[in-house]
Protein backbone atom coordinates (compact mmCIF):
# COMPACT_ATOMS: atom_id res chain seq x y z
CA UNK A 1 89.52 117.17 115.91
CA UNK A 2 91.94 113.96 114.32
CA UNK A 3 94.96 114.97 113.31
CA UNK A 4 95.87 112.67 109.78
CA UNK A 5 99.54 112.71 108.90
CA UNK A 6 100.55 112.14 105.13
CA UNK A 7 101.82 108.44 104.42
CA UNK A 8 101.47 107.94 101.00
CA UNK A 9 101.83 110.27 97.68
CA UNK A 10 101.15 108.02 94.36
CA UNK A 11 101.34 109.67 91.17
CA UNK A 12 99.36 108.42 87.81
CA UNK A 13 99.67 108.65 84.25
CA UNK A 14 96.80 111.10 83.83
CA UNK A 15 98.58 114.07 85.94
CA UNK A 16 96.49 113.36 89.59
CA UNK A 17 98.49 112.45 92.63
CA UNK A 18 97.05 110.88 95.02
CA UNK A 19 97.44 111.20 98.70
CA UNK A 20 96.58 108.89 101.90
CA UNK A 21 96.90 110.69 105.04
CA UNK A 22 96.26 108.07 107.91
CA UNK A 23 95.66 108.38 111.99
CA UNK A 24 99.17 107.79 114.50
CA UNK A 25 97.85 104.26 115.18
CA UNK A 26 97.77 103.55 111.62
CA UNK A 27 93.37 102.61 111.80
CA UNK A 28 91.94 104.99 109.82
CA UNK A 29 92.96 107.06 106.47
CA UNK A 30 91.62 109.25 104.02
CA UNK A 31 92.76 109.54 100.56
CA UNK A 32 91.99 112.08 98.05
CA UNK A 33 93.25 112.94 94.65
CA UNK A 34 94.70 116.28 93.05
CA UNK A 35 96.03 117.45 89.94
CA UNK A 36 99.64 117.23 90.05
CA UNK A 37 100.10 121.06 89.01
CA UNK A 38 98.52 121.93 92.77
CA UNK A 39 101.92 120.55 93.76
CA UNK A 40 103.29 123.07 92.63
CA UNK A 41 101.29 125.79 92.94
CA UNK A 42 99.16 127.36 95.68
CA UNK A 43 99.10 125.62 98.96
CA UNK A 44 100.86 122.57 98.19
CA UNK A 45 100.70 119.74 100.17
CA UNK A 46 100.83 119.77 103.88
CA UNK A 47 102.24 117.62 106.40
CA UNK A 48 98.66 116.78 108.09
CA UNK A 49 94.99 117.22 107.88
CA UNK A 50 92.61 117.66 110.38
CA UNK A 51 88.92 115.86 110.33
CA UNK A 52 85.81 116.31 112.25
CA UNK A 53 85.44 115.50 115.62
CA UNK A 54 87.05 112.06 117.12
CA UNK A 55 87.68 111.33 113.63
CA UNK A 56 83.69 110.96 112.83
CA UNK A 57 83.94 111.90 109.15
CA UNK A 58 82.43 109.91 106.14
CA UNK A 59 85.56 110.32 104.37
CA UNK A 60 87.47 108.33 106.72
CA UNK A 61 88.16 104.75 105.85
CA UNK A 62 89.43 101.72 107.96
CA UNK A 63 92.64 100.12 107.35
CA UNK A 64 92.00 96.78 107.08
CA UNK A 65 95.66 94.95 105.82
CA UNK A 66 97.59 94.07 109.15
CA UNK A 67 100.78 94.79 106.95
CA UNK A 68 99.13 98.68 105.38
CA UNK A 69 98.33 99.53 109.27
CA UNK A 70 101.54 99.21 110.08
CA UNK A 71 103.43 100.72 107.42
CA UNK A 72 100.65 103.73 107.62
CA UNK A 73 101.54 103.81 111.16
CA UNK A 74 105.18 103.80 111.19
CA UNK A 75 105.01 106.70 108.23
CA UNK A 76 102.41 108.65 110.43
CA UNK A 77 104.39 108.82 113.33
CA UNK A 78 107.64 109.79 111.65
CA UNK A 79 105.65 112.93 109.95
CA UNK A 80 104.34 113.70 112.95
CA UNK A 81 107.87 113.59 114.95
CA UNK A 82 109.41 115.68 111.87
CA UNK A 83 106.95 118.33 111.09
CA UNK A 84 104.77 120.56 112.27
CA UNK A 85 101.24 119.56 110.59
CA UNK A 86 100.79 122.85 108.63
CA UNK A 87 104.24 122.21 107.05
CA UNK A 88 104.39 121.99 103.13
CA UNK A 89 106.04 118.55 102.26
């Protein structure tokens, strides 16, 4: 299992947030979209996600922006230094 930590919350007009949750090294993300009311309600948002094995999942994309990998990486590590990865954030 890859743990993804959450970098990046980005909320629209049309009431979805979405949310990029990328790798430590700041490679490999996966972003997916949510009403904003699931903020809110239920589960929330947590700190990380887990993927399939070594990261092998189709809904894993690669970073490539030198400038995004490092601001992804940066953002990862600080989540993962601050919270515990089923933490609601």
């Amino acid at each position: 299992m890859t743990t993804l930590w959450l970098v990046d919350r980005e909320f629209d007009s049309k009431g979805l947030v979405r949310l990029t949750y990328a790798t430590t090294d700041g490679e490999r993300v996966h972003t997916k979209e949510i009403a904003e009311q699931r903020l809110y309600m239920g589960d929330g948002v947590t700190a990380a996600i887990e993927t399939g094995e070594d990261g092998a999942n189709e809904d894993l994309s690669t970073v490539d922006a030198e400038a995004d990998r490092d601001r992804f990486r940066t953002e990862a590590r600080r989540m993962a230094a601050d919270h515990d990865p089923d933490d609601r954030v």
